[in-house]
N, C-alpha and C. Protein backbone atom coordinates (compact mmCIF):
# COMPACT_ATOMS: atom_id res chain seq x y z
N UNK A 1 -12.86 -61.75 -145.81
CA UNK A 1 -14.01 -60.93 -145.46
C UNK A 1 -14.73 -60.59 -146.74
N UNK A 2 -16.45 -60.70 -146.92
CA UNK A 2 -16.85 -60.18 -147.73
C UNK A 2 -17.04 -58.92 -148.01
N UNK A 3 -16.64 -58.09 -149.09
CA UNK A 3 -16.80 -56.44 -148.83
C UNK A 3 -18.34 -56.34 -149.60
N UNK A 4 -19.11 -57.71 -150.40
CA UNK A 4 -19.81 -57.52 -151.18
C UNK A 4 -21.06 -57.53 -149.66
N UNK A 5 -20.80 -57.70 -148.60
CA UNK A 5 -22.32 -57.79 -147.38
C UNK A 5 -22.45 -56.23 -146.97
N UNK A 6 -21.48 -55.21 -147.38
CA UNK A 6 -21.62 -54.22 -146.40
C UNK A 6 -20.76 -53.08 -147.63
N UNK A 7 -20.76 -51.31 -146.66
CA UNK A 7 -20.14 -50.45 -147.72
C UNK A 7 -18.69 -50.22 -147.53
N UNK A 8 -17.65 -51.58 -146.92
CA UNK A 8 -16.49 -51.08 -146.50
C UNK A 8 -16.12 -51.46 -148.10
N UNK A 9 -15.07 -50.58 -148.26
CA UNK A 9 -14.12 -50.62 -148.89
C UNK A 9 -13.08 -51.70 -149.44
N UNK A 10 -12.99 -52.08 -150.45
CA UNK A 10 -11.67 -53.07 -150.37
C UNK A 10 -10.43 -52.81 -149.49
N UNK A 11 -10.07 -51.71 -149.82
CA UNK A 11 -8.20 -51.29 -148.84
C UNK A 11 -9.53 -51.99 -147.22
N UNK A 12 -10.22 -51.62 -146.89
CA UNK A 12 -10.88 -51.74 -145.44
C UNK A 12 -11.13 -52.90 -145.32
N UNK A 13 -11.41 -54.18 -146.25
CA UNK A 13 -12.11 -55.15 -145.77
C UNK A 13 -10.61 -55.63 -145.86
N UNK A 14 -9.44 -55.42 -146.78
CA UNK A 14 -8.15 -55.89 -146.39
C UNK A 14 -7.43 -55.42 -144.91
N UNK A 15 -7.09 -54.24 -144.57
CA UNK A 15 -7.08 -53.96 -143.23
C UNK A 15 -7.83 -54.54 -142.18
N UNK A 16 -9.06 -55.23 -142.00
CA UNK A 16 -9.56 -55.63 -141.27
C UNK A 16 -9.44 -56.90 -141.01
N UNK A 17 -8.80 -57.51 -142.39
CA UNK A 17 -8.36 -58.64 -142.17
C UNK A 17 -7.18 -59.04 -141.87
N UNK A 18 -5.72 -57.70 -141.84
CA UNK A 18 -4.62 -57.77 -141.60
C UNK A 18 -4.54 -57.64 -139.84
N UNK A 19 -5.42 -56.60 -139.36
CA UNK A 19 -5.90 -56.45 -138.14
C UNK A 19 -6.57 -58.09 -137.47
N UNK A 20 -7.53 -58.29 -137.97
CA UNK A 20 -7.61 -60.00 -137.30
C UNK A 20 -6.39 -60.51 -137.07
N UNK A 21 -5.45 -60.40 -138.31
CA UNK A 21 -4.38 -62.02 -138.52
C UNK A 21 -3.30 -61.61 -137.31
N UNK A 22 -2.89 -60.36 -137.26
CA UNK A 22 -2.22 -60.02 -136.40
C UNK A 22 -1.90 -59.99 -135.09
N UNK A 23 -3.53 -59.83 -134.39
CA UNK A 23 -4.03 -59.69 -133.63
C UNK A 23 -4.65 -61.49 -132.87
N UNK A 24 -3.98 -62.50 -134.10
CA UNK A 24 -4.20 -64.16 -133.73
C UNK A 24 -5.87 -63.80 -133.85
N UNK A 25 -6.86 -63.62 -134.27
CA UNK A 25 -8.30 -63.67 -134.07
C UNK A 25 -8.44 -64.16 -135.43
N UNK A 26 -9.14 -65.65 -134.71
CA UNK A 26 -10.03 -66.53 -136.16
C UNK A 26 -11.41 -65.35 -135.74
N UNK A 27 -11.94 -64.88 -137.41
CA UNK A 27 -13.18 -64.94 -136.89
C UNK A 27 -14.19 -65.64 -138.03
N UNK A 28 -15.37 -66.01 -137.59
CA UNK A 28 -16.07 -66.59 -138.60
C UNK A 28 -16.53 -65.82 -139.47
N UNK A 29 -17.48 -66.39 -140.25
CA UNK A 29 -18.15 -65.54 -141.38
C UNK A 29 -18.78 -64.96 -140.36
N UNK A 30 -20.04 -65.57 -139.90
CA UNK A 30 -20.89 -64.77 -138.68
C UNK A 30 -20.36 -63.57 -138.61
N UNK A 31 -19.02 -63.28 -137.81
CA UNK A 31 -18.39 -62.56 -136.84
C UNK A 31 -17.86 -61.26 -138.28
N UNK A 32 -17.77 -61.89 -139.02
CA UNK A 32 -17.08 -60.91 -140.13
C UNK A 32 -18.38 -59.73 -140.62
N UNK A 33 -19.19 -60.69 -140.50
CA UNK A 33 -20.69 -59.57 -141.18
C UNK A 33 -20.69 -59.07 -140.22
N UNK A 34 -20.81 -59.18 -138.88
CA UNK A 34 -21.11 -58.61 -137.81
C UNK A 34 -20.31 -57.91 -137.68
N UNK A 35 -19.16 -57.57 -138.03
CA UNK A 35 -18.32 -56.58 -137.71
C UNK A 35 -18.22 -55.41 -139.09
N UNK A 36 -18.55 -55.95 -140.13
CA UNK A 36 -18.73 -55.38 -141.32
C UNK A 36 -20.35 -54.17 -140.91
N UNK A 37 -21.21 -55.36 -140.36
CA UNK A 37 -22.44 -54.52 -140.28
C UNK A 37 -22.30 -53.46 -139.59
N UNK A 38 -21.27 -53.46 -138.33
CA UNK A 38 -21.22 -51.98 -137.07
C UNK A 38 -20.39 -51.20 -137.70
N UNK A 39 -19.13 -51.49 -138.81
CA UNK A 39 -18.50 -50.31 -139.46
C UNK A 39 -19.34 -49.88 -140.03
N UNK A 40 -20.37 -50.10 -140.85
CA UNK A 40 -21.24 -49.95 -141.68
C UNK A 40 -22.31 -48.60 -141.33
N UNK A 41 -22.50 -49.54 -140.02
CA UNK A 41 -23.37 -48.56 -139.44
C UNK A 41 -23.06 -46.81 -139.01
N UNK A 42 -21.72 -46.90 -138.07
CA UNK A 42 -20.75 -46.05 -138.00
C UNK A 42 -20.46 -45.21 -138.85
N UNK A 43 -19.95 -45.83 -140.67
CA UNK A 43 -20.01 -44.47 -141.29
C UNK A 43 -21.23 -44.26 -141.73
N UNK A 44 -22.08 -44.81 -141.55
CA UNK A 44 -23.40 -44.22 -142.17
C UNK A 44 -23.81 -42.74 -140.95
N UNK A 45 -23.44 -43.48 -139.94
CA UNK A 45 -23.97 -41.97 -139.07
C UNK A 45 -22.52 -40.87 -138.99
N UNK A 46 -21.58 -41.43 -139.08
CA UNK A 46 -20.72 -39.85 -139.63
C UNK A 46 -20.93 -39.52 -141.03
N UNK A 47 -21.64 -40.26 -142.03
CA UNK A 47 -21.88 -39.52 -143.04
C UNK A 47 -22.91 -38.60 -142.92
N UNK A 48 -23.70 -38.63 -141.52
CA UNK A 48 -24.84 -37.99 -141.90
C UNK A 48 -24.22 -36.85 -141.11
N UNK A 49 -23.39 -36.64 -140.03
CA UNK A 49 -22.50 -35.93 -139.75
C UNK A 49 -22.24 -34.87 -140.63
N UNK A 50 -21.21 -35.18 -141.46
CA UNK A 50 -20.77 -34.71 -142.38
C UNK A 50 -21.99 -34.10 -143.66
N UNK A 51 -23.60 -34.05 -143.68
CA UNK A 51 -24.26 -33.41 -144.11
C UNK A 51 -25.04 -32.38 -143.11
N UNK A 52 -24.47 -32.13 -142.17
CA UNK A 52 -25.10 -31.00 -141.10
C UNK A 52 -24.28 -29.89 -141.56
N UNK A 53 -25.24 -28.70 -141.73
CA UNK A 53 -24.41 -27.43 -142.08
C UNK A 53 -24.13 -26.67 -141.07
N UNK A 54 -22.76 -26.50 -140.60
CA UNK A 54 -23.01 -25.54 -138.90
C UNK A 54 -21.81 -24.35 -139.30
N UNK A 55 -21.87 -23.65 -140.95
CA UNK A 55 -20.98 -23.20 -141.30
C UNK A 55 -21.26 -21.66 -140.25
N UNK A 56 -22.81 -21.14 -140.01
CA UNK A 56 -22.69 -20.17 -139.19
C UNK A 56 -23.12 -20.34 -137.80
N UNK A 57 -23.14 -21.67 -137.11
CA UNK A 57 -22.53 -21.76 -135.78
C UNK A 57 -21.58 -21.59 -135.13
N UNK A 58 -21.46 -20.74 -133.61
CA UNK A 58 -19.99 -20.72 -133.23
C UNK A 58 -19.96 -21.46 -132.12
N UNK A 59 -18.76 -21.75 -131.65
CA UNK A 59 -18.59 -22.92 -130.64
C UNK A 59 -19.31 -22.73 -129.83
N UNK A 60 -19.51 -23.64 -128.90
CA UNK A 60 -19.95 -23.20 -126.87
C UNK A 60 -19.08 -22.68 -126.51
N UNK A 61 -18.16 -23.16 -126.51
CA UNK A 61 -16.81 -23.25 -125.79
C UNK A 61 -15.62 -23.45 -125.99
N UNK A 62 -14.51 -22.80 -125.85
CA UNK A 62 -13.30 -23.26 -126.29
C UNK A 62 -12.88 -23.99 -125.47
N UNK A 63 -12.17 -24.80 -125.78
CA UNK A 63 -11.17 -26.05 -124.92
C UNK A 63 -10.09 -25.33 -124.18
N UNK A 64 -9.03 -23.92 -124.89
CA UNK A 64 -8.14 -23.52 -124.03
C UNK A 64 -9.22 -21.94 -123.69
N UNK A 65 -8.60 -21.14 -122.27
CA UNK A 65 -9.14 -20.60 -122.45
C UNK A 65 -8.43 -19.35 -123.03
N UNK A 66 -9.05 -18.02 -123.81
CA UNK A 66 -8.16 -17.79 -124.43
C UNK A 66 -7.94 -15.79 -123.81
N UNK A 67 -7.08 -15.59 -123.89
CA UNK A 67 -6.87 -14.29 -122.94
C UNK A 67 -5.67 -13.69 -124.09
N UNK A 68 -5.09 -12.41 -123.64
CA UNK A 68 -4.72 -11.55 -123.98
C UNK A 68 -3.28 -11.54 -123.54
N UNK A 69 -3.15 -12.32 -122.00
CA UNK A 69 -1.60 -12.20 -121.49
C UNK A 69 -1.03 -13.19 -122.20
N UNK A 70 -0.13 -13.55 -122.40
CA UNK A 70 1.28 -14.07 -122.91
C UNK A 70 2.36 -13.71 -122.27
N UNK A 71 3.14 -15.14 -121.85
CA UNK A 71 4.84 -14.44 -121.23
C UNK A 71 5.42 -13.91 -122.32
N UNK A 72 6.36 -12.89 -121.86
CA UNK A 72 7.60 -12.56 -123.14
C UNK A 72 8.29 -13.76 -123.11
N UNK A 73 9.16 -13.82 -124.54
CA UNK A 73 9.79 -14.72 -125.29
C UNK A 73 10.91 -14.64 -125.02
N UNK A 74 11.81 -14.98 -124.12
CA UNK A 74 12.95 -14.64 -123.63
C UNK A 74 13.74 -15.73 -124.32
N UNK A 75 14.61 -16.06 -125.09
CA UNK A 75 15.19 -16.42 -125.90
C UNK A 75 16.61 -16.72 -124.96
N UNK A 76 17.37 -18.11 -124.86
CA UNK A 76 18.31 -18.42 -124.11
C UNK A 76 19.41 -18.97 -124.83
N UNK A 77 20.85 -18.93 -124.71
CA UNK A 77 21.59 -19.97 -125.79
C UNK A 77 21.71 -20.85 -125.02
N UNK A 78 21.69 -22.17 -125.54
CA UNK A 78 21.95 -23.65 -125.58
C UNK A 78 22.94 -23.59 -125.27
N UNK A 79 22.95 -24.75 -123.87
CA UNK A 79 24.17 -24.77 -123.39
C UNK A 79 25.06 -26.24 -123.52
N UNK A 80 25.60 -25.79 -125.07
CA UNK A 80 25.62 -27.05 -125.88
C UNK A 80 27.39 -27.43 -125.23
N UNK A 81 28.11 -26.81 -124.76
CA UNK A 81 29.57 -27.02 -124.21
C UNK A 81 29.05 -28.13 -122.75
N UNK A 82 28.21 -27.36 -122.00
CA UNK A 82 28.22 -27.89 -120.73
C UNK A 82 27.29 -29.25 -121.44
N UNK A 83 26.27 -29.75 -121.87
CA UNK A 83 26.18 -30.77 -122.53
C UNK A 83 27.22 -32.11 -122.82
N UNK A 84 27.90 -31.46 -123.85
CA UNK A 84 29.02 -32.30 -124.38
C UNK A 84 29.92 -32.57 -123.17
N UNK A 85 30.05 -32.21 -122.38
CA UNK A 85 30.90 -32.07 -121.08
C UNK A 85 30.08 -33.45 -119.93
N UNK A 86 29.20 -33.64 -120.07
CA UNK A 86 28.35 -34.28 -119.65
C UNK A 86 27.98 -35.76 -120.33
N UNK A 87 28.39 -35.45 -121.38
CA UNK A 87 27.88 -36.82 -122.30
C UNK A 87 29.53 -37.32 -122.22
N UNK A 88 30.44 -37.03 -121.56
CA UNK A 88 31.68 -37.48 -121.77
C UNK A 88 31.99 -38.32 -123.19
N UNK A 89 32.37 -37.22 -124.30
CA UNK A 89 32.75 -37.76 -124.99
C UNK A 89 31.98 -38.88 -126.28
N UNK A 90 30.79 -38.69 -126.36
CA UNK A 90 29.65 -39.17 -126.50
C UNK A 90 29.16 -38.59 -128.21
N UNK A 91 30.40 -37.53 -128.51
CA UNK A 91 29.91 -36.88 -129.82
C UNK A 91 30.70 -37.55 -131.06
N UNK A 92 30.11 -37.09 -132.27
CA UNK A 92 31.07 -37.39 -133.63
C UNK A 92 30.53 -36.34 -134.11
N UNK A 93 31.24 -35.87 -134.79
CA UNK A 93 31.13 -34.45 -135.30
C UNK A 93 30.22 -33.55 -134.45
N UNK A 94 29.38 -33.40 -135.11
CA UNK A 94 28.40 -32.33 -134.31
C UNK A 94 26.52 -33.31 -133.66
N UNK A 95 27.43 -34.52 -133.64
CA UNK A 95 26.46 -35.50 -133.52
C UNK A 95 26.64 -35.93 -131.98
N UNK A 96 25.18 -36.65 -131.20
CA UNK A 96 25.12 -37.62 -130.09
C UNK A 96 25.06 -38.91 -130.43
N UNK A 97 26.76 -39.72 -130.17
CA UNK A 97 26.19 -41.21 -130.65
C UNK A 97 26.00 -41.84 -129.80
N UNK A 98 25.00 -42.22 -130.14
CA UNK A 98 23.31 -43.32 -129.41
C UNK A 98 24.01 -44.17 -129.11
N UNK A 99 23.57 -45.29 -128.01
CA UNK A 99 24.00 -46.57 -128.03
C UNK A 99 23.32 -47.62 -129.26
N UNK A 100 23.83 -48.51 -129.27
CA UNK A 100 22.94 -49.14 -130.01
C UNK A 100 23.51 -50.41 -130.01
N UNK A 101 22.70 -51.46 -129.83
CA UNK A 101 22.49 -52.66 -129.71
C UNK A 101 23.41 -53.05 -128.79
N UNK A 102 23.57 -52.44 -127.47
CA UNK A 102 24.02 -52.78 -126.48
C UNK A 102 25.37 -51.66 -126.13
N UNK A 103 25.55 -51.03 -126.95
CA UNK A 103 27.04 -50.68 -126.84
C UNK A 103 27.41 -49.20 -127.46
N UNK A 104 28.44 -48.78 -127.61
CA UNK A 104 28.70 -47.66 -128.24
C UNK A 104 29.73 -48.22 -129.45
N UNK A 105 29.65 -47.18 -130.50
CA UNK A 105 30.74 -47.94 -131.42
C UNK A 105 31.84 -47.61 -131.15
């Protein structure tokens, strides 16, 4: 990929080409500018993004909504006996051993 047609980055025009190879996609030169040109384009409009000042704007809207109730925090012990009781035997020390690669050791 040429990084000299457009403003990606070297690490980017390498990623983009690790992303093709991976991904099995020949692409041509054509296809390389053309894809160079829409990143291109992209950060040019989050750069301009990133020069909007909205330091004394406040949201519309919050995403959660936000209130005053909260459950209490009722705090429970782990019922780490009945567990182990369940995993029949399944521990090493204070560990769960996993299966792994088909089997238990």
């Amino acid at each position: 990929m040429g990084c000299e047609v457009c403003v990606l980055t070297e690490d980017e025009c390498v990623i983009l080409h690790k992303l093709a190879e991976r991904t099995s996609l020949y692409l041509s030169r054509s296809e390389e500018i053309e894809i160079c040109d829409r990143i291109t384009s992209i950060k040019r409009f989050f750069s301009q993004l990133d020069e909007v000042n909205v330091e004394d704007l406040k949201p519309l809207y919050h995403v959660l909504e936000v209130s005053g109730k909260t459950r209490e925090d009722n705090p429970e012990p782990f019922p780490a006996e009945e567990i182990r009781r369940s995993l029949k035997g399944r521990f090493r020390d204070d560990y769960v051993v996993a299966p792994w690669k088909g089997g238990y050791d």
